[in-house]
N, C-alpha and C. Protein backbone atom coordinates (compact mmCIF):
# COMPACT_ATOMS: atom_id res chain seq x y z
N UNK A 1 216.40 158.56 291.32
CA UNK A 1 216.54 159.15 292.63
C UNK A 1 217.66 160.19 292.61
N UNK A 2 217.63 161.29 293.77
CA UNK A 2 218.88 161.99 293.51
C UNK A 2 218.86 162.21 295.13
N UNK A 3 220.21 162.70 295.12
CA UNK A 3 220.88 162.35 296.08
C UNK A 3 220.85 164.22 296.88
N UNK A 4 220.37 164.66 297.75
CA UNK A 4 220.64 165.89 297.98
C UNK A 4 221.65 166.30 299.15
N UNK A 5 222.96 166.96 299.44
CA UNK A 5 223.16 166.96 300.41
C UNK A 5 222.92 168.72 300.80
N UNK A 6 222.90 168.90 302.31
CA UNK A 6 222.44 169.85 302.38
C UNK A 6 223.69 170.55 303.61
N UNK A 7 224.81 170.99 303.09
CA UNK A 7 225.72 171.71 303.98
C UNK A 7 225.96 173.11 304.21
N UNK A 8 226.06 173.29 305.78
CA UNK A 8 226.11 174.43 306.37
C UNK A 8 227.30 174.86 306.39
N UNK A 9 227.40 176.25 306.12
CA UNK A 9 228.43 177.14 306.03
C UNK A 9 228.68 176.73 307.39
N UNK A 10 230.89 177.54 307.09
CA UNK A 10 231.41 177.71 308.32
C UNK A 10 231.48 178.47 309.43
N UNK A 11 232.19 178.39 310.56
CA UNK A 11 232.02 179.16 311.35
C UNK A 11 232.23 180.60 310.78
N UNK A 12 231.43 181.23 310.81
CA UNK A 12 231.23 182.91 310.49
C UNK A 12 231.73 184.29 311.29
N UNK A 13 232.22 184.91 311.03
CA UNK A 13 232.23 186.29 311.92
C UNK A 13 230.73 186.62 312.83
N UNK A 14 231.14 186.77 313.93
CA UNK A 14 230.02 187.44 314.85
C UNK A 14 228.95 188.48 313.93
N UNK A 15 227.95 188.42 314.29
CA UNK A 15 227.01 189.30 313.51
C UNK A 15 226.96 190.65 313.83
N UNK A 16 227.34 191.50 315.29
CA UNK A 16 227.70 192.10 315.50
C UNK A 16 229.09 192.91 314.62
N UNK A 17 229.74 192.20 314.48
CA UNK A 17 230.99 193.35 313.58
C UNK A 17 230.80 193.22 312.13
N UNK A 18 229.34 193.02 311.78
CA UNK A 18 229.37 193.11 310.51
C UNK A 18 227.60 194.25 310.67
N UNK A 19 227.66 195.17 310.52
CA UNK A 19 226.76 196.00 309.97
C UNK A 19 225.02 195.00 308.97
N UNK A 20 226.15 194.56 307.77
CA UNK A 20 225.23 193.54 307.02
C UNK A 20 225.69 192.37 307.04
N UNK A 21 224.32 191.52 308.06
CA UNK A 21 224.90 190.18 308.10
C UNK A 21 225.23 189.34 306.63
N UNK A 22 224.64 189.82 305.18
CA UNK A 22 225.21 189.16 304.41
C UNK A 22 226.66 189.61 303.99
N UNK A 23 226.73 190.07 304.44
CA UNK A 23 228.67 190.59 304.31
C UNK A 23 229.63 189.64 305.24
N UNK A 24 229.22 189.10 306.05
CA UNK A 24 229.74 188.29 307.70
C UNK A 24 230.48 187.07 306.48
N UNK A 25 231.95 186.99 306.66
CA UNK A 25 232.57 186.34 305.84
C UNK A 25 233.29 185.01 307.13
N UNK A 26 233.26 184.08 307.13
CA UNK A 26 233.97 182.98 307.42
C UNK A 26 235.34 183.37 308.31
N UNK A 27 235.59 182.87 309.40
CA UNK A 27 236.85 183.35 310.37
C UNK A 27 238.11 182.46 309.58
N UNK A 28 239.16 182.58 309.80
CA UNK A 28 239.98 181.59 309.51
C UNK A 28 240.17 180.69 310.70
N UNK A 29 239.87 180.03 311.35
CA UNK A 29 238.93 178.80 312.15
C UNK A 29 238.12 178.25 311.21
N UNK A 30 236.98 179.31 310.81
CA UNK A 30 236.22 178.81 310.15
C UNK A 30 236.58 178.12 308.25
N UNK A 31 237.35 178.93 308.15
CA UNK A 31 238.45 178.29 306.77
C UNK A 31 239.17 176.69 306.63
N UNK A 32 239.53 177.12 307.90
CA UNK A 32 240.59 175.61 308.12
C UNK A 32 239.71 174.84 308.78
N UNK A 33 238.84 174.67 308.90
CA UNK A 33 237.54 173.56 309.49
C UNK A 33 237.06 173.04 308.40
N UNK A 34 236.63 174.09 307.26
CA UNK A 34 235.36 173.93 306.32
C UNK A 34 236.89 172.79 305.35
N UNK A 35 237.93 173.55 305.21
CA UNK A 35 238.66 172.71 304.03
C UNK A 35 238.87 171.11 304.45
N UNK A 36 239.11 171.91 306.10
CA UNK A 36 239.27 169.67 306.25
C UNK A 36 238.03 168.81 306.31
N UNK A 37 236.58 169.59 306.52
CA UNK A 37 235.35 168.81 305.74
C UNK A 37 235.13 168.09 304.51
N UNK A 38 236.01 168.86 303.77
CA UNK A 38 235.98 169.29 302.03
C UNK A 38 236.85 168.35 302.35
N UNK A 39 238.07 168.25 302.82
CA UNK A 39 239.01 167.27 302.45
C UNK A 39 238.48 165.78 302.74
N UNK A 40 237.86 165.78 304.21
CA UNK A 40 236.66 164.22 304.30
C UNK A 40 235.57 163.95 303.38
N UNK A 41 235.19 165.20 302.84
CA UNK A 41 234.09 164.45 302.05
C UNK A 41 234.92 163.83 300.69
N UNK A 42 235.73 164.09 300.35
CA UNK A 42 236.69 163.73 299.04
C UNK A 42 237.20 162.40 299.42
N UNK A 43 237.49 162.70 300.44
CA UNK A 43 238.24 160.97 300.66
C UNK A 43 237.24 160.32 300.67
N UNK A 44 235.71 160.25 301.20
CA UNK A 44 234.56 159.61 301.14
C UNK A 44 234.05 159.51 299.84
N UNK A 45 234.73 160.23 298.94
CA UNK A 45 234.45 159.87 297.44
C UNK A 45 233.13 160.64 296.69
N UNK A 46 232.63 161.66 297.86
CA UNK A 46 231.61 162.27 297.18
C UNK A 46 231.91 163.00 295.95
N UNK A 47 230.78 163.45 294.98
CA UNK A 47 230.95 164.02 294.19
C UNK A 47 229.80 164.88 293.92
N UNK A 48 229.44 165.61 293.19
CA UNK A 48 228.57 166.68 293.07
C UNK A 48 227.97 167.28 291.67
N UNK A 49 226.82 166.90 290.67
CA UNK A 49 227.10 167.44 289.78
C UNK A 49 226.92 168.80 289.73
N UNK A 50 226.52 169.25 290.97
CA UNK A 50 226.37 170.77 291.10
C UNK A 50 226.25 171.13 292.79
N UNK A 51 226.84 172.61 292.93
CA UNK A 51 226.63 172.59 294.48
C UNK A 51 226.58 174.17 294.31
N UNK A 52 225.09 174.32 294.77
CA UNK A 52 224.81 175.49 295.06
C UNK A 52 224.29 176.54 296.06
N UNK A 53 224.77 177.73 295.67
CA UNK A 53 225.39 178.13 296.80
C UNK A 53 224.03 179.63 297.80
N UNK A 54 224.05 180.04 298.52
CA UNK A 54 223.36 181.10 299.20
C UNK A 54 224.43 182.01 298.72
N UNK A 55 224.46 183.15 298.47
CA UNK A 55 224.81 184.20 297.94
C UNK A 55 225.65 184.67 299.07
N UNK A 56 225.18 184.20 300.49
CA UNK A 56 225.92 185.30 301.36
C UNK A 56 227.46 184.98 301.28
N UNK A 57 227.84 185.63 301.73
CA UNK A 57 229.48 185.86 302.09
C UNK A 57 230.06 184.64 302.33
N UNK A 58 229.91 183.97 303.40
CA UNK A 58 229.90 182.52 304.34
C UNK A 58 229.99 181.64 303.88
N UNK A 59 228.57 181.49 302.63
CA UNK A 59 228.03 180.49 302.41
C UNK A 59 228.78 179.80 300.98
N UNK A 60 228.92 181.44 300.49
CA UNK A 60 229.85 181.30 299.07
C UNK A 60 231.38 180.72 299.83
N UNK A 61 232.22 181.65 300.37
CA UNK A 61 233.03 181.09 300.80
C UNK A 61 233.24 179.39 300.87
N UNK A 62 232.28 178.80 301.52
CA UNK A 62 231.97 177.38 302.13
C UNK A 62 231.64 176.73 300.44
N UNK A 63 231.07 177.37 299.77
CA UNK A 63 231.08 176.51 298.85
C UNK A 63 232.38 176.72 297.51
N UNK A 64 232.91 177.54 297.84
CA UNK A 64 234.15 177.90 296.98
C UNK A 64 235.22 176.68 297.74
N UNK A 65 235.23 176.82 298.90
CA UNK A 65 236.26 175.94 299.66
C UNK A 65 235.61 174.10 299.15
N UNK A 66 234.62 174.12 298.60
CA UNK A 66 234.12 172.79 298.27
C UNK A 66 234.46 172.40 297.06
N UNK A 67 234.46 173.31 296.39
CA UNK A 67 234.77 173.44 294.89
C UNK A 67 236.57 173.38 294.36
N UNK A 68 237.09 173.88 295.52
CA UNK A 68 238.56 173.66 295.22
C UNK A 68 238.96 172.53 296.04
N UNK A 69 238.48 171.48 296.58
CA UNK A 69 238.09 170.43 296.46
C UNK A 69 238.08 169.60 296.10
N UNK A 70 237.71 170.29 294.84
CA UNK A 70 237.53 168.94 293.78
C UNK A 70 235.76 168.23 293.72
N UNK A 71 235.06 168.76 294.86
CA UNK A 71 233.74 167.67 295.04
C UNK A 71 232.66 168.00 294.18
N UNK A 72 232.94 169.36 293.02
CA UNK A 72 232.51 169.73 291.72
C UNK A 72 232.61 170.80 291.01
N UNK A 73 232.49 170.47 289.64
CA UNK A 73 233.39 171.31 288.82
C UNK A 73 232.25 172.42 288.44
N UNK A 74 230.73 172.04 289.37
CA UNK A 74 230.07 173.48 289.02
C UNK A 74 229.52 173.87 290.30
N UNK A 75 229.78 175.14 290.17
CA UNK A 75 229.09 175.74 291.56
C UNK A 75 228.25 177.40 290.96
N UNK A 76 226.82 177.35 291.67
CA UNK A 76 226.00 178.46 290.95
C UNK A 76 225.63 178.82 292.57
N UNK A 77 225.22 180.20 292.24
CA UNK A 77 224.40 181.12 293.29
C UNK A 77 222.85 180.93 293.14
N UNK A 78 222.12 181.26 294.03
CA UNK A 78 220.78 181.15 294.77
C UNK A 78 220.30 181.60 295.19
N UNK A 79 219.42 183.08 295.34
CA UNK A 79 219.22 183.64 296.43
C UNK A 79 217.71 183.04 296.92
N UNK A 80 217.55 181.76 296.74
CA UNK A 80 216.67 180.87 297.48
C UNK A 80 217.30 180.20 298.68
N UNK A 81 218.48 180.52 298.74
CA UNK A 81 219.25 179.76 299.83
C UNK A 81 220.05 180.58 300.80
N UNK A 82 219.36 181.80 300.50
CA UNK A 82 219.66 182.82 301.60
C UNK A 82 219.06 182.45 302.73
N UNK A 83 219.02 182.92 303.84
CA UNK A 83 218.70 182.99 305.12
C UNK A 83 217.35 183.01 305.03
N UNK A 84 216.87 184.04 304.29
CA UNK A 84 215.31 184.15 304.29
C UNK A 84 214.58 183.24 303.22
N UNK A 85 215.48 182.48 302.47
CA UNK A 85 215.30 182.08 300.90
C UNK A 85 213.76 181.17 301.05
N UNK A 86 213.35 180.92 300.39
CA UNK A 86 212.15 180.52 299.62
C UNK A 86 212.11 178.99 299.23
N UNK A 87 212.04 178.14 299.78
CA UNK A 87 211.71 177.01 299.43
C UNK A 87 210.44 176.31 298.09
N UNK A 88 209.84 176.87 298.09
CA UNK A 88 209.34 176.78 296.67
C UNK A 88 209.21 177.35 295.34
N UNK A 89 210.00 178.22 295.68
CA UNK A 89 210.84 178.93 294.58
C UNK A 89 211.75 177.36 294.31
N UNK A 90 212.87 177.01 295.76
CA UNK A 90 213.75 176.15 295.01
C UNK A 90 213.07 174.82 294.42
N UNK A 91 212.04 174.78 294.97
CA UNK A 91 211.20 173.16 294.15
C UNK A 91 210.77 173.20 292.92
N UNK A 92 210.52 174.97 292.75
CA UNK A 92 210.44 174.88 290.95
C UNK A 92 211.70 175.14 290.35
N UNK A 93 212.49 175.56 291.12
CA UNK A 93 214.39 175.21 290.09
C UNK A 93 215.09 173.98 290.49
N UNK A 94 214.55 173.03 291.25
CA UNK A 94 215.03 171.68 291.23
C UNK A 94 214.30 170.83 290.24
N UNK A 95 213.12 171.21 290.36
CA UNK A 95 212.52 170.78 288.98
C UNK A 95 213.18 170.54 287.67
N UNK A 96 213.44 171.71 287.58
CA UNK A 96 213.79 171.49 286.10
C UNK A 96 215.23 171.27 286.32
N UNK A 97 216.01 171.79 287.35
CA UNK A 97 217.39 170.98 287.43
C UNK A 97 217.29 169.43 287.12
N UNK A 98 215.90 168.90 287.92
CA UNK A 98 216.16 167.26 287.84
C UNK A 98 215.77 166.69 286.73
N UNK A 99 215.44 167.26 285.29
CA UNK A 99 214.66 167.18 284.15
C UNK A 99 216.03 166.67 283.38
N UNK A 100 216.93 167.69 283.78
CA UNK A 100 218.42 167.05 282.92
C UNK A 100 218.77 165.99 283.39
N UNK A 101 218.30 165.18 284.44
CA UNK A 101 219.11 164.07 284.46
C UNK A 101 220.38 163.78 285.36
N UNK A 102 220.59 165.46 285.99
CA UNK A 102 221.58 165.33 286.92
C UNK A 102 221.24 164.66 288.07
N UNK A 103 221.97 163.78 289.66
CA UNK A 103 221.63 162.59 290.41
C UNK A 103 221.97 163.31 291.72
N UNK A 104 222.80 164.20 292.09
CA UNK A 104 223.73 164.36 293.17
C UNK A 104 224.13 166.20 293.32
N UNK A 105 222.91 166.50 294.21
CA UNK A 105 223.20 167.68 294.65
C UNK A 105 223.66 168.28 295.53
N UNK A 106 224.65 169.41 296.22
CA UNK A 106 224.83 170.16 297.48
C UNK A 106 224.43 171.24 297.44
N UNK A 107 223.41 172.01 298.47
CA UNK A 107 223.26 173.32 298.75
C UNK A 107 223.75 173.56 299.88
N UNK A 108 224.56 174.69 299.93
CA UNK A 108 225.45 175.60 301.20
C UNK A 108 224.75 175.91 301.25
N UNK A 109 223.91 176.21 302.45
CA UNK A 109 223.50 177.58 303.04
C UNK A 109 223.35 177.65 304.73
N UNK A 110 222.20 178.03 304.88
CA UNK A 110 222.07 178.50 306.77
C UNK A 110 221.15 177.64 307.58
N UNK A 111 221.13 177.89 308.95
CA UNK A 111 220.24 177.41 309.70
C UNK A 111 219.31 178.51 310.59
N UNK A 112 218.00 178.43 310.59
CA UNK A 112 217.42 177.08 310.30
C UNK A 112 216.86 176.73 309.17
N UNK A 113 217.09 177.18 308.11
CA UNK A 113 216.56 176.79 306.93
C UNK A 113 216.77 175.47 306.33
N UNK A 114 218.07 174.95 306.54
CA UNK A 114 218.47 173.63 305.94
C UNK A 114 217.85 172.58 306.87
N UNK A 115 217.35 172.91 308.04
CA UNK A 115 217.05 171.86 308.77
C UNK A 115 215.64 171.62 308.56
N UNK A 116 214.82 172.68 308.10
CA UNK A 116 213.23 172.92 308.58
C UNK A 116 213.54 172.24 306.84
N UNK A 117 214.14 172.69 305.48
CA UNK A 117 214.12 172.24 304.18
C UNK A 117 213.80 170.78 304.87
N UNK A 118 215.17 169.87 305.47
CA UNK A 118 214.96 168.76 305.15
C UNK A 118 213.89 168.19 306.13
N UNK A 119 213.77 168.81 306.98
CA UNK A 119 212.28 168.01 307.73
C UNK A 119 210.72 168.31 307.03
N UNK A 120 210.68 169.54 306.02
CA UNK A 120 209.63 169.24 305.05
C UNK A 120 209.39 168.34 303.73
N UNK A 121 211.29 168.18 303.20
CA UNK A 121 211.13 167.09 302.11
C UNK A 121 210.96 165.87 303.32
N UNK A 122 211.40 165.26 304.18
CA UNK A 122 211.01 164.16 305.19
C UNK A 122 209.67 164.12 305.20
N UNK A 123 208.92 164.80 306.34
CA UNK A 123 207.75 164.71 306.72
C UNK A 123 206.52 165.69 306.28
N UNK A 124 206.97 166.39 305.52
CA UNK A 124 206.12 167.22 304.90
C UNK A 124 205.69 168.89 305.57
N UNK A 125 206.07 169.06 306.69
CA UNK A 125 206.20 169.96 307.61
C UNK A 125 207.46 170.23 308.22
N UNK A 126 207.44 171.70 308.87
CA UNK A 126 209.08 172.16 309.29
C UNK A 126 208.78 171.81 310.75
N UNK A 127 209.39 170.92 311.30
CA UNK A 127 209.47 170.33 313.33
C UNK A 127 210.21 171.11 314.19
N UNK A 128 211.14 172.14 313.17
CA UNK A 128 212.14 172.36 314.16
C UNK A 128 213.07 171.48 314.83
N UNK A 129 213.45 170.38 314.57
CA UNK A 129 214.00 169.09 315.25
C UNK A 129 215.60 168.99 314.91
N UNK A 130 216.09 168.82 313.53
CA UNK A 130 216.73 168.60 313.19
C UNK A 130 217.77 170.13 312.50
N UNK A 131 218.84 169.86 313.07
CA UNK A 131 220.04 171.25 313.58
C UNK A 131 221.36 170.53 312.75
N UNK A 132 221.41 171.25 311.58
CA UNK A 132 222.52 170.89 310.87
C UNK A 132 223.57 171.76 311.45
N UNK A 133 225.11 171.47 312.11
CA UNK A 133 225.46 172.42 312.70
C UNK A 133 226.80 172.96 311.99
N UNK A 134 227.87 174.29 312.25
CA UNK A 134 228.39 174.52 311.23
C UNK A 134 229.32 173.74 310.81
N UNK A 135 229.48 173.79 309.51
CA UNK A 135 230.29 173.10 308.36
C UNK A 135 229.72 171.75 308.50
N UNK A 136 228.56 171.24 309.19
CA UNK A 136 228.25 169.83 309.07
C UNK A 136 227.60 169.50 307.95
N UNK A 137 227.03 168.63 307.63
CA UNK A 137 226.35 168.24 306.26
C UNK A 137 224.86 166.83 306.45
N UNK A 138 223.63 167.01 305.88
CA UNK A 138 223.04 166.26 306.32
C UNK A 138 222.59 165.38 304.61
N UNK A 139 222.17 164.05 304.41
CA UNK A 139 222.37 163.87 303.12
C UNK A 139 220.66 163.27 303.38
N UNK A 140 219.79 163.25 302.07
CA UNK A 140 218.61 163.38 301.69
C UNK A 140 219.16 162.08 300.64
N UNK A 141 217.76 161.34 300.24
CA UNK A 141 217.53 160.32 299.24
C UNK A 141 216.26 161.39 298.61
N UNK A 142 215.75 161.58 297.54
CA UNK A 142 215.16 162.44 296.75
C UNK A 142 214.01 161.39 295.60
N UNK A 143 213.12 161.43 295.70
CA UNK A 143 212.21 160.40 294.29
C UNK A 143 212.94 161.35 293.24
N UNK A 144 212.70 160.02 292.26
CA UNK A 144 213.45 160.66 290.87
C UNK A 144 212.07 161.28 289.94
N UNK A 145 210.96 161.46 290.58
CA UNK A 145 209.86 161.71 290.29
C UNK A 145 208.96 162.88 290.94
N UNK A 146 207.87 163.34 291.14
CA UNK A 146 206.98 164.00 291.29
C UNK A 146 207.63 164.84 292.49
N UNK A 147 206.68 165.33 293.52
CA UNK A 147 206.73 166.01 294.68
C UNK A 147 208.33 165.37 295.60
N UNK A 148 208.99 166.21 296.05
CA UNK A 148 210.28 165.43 297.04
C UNK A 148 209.81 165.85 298.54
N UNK A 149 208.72 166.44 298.70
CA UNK A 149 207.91 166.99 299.89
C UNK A 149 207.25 166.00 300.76
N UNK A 150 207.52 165.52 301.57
CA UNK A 150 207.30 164.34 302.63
C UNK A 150 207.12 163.18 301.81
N UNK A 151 208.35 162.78 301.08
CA UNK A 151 208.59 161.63 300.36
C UNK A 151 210.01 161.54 300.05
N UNK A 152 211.07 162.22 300.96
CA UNK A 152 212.39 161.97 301.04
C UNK A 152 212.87 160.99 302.15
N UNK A 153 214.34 160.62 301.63
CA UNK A 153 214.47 160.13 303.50
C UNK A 153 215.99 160.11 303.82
N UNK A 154 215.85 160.64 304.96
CA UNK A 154 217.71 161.00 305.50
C UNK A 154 218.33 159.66 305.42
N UNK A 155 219.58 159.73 304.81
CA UNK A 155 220.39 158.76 304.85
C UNK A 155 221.43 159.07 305.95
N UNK A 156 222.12 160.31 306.26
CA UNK A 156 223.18 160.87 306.58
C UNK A 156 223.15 162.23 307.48
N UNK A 157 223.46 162.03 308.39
CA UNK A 157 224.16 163.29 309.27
C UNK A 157 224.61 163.57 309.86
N UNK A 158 225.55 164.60 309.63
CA UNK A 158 227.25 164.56 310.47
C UNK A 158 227.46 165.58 310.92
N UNK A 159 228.16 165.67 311.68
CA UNK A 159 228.30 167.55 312.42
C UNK A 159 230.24 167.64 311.98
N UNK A 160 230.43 168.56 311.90
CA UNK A 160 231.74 168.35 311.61
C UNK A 160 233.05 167.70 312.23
N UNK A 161 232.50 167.26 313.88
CA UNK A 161 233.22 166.41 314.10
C UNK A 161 233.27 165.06 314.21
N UNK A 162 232.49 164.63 313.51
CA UNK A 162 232.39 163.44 313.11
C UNK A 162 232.59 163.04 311.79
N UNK A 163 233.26 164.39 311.14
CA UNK A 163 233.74 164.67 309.66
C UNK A 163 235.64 164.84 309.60
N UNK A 164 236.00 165.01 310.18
CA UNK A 164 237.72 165.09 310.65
C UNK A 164 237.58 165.35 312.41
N UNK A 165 239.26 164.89 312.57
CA UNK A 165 239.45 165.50 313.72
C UNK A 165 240.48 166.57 314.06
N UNK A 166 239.61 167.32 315.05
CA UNK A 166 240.33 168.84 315.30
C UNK A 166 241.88 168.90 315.20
């Protein structure tokens, strides 16, 4: 089985003062939120053998702030985990990610993508239901086998204040 968690970048710059929303870099609000996440998930003892990231600005940020951390010593880019990213693109690079044997994944990226991801590994379709919100984190149980497409199941989900307090 592997373990997926699926966390949303931090609070971001308005989309407005950024020309290209993949340029929209993390507020410092959004800095000092995401580190004391990073700092709860550490004390919760998570670990990561990889946590990867959406390319944008935000998302890298959010996962750089995870990575100094401590919650893993590898962090790679994705542009499946962009905003617009491609979900079966990422089922054929989890594939063979899960071939090595690694147990325990994080992907940073956006909404609604992380939410509609985990309501298709859940139920096999995107509901729109489930709203990972920023810097929160939602955690997935994964078969250590075949399809993870309506054969996952949520263990975990937290919004960030139920991750530290303000």
């Amino acid at each position: 089985m592997v373990e997926l968690y699926l966390i949303r970048h931090g609070i971001a710059a308005e989309p407005e003062e950024y020309p290209n929303d993949a340029d929209r870099p993390l507020t410092d609000e959004g800095k000092r939120k995401t580190r004391k996440v990073a700092a709860r998930l550490s004390e919760l003892n998570l670990r990561f053998d990889l946590i990867l990231s959406s390319p944008l600005v935000r998302a890298r940020q959010t996962a750089d702030i995870l990575k100094t951390a401590k919650l893993s010593d590898q962090l790679e880019e994705s542009i499946d985990l962009a905003s617009d990213g491609d979900m079966e693109a990422w089922l054929s690079w989890f594939e063979q990610w899960r071939q090595k044997g690694d147990s325990t994944l994080a992907l940073v990226g956006h909404q609604p993508n992380l939410g509609n991801w985990a309501e298709i590994l859940i139920w096999g379709e995107a509901r729109g239901r489930l709203v990972v919100k920023k810097g929160g984190a939602l955690g997935l149980t994964l078969p250590g086998t075949g399809s993870p497409v309506g054969r996952s199941q949520l263990f975990w989900l937290a919004s960030p204040k139920f991750l530290f307090v303000p």
